[in-house]
N, C-alpha and C. Protein backbone atom coordinates (compact mmCIF):
# COMPACT_ATOMS: atom_id res chain seq x y z
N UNK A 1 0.84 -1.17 0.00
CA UNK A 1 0.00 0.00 0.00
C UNK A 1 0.89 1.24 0.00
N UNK A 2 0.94 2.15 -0.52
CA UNK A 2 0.97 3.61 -0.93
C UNK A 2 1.14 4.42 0.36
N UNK A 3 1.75 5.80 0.46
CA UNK A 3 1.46 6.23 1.32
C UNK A 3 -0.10 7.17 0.69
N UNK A 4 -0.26 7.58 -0.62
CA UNK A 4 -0.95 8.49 -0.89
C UNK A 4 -2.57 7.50 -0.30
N UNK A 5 -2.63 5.98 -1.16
CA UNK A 5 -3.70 5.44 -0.71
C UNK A 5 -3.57 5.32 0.88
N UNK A 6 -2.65 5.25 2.09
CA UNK A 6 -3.10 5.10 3.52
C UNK A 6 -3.68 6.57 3.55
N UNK A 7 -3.09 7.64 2.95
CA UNK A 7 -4.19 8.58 3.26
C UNK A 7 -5.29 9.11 3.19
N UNK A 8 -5.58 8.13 1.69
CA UNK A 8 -6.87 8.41 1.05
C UNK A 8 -7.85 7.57 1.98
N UNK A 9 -7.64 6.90 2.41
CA UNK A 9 -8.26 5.87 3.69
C UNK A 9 -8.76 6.03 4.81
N UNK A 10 -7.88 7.18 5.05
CA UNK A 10 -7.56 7.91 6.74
C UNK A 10 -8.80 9.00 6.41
N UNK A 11 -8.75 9.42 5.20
CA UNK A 11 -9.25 10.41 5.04
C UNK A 11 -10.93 10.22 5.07
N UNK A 12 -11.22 9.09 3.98
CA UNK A 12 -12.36 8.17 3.75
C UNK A 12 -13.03 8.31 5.06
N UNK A 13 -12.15 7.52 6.16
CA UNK A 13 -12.59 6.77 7.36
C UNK A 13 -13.11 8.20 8.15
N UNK A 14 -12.53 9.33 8.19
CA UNK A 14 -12.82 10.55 8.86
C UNK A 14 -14.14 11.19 8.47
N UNK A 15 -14.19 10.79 7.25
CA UNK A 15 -15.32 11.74 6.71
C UNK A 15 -16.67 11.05 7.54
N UNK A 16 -16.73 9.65 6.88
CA UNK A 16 -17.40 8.53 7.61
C UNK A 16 -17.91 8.93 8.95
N UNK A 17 -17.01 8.69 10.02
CA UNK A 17 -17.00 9.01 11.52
C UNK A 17 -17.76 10.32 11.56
N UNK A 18 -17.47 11.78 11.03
CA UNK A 18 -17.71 13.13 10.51
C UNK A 18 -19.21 12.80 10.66
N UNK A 19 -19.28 12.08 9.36
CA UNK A 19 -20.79 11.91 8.95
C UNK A 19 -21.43 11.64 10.13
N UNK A 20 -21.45 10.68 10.77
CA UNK A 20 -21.86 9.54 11.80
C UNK A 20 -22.45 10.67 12.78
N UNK A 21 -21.38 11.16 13.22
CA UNK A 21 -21.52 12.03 14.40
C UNK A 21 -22.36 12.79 14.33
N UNK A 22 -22.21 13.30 12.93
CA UNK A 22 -23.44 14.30 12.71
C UNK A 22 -24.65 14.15 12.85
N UNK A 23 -24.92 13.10 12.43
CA UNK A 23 -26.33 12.26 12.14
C UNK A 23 -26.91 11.95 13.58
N UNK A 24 -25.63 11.35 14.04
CA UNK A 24 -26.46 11.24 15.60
C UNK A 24 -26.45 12.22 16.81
N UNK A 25 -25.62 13.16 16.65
CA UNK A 25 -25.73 14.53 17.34
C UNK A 25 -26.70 15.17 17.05
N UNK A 26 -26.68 15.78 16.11
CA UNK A 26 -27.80 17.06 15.03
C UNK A 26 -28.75 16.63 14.42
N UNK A 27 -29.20 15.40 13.54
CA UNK A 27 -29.89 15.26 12.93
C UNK A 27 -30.82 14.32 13.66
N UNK A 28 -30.62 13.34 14.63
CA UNK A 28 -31.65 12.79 15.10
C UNK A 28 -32.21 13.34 16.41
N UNK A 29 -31.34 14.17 17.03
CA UNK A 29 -32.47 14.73 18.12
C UNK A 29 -33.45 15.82 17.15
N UNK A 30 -33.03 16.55 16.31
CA UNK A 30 -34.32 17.37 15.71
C UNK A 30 -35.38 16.21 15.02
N UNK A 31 -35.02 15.02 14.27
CA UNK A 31 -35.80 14.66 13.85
C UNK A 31 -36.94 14.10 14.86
N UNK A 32 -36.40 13.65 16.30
CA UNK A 32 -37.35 12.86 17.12
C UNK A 32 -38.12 14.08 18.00
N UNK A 33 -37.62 15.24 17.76
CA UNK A 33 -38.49 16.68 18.41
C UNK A 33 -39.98 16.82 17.74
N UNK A 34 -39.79 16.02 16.80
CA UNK A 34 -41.41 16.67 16.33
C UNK A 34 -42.20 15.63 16.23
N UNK A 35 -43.50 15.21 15.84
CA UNK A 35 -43.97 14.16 15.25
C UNK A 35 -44.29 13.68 13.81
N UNK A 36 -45.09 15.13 13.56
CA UNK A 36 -44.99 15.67 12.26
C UNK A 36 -44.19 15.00 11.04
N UNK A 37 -44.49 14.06 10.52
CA UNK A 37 -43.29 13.87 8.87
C UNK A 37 -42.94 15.11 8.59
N UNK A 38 -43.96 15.85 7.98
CA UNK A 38 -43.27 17.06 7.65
C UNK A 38 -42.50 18.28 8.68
N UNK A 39 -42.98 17.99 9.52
CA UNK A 39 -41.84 18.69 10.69
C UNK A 39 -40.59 18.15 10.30
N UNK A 40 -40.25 16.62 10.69
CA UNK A 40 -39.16 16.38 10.74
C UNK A 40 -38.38 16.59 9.90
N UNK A 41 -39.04 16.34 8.49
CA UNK A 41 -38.25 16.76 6.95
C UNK A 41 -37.77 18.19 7.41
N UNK A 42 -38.54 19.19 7.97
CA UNK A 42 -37.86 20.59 7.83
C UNK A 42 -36.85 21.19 8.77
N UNK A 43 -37.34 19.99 10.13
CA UNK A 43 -35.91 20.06 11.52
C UNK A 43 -34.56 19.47 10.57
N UNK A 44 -34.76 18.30 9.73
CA UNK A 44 -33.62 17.76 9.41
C UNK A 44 -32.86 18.42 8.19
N UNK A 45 -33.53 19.75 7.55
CA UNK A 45 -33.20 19.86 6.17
C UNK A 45 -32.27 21.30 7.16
N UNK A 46 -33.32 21.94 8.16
CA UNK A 46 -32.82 23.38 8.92
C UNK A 46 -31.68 22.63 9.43
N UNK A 47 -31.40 21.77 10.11
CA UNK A 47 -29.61 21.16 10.48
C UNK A 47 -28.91 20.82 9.46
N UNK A 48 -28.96 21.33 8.68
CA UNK A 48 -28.08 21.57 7.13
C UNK A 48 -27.27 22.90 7.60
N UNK A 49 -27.86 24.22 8.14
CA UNK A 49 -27.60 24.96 8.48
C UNK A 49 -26.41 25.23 9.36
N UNK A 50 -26.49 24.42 10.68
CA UNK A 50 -25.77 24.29 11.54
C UNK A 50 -24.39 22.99 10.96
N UNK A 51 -24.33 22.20 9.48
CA UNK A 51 -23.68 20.96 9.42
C UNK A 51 -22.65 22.78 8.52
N UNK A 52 -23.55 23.71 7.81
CA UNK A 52 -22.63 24.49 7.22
C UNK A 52 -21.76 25.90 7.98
N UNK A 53 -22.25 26.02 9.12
CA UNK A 53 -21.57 26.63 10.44
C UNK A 53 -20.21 25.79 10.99
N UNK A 54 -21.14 24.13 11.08
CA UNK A 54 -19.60 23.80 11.51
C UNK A 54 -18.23 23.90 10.39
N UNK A 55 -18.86 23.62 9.10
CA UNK A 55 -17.87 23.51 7.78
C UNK A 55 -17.19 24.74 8.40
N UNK A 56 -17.73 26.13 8.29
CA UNK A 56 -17.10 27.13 7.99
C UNK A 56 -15.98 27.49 9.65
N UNK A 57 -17.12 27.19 10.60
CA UNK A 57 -16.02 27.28 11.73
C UNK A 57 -14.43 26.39 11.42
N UNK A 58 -14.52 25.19 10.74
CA UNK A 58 -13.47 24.69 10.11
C UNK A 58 -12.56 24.97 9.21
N UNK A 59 -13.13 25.89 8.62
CA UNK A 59 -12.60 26.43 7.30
C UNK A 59 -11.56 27.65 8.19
N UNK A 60 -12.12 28.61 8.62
CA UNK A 60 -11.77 29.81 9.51
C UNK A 60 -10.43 29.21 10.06
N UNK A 61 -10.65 28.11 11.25
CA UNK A 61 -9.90 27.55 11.75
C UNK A 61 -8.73 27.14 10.75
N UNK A 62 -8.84 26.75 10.13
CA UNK A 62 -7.63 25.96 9.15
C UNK A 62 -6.80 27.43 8.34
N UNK A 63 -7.67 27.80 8.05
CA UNK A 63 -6.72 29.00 7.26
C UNK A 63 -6.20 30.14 8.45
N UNK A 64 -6.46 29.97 9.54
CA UNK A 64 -5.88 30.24 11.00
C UNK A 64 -4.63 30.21 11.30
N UNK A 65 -4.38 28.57 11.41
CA UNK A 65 -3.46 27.90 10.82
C UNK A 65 -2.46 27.92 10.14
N UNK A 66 -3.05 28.03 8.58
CA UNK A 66 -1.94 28.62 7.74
C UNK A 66 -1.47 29.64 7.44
N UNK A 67 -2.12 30.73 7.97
CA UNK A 67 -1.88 32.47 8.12
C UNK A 67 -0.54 32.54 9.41
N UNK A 68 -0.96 31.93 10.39
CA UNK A 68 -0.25 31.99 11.21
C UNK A 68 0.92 30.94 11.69
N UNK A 69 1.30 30.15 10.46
CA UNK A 69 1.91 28.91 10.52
C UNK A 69 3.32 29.30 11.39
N UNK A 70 3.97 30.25 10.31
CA UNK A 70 5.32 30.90 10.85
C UNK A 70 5.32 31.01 12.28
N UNK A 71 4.67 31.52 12.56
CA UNK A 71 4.40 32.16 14.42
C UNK A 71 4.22 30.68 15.40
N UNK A 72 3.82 29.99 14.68
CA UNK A 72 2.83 28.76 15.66
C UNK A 72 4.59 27.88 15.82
N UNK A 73 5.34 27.43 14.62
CA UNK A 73 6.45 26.68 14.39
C UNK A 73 7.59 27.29 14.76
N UNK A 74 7.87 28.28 14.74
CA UNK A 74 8.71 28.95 15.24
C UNK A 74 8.94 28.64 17.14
């Protein structure tokens, strides 16, 4: 095996877990808040919202990171 494929793997496996967490953090307590089908369709579609808050808190964070790489390694 590769080092590029162990990372493509590592990477795979993260997203996975990512996913997981999400689903059972955010998406199933709104879905079991309502009774409603159509409630739940719109609790689970509105935690789209909060899955693109966390993206961006990530995003922020990472280019954080690389803005301030020099300073952090040093």
């Amino acid at each position: 095996m590769s080092n590029e494929l162990i990372t493509y793997i590592v990477a795979g496996l993260c997203g996975l877990l990512i996913a997981a967490a999400f689903a059972w953090l955010i998406v199933l307590p709104a879905w079991n808040s309502y009774s409603s089908v159509l409630e739940r369709i719109a609790a689970s579609f509105l935690s789209l919202y909060v899955l693109a808050a966390l993206v961006m808190a990530g995003v922020a964070g990472g280019a954080a990171i690389i803005y301030f790489w020099d300073t952090i390694a040093a």
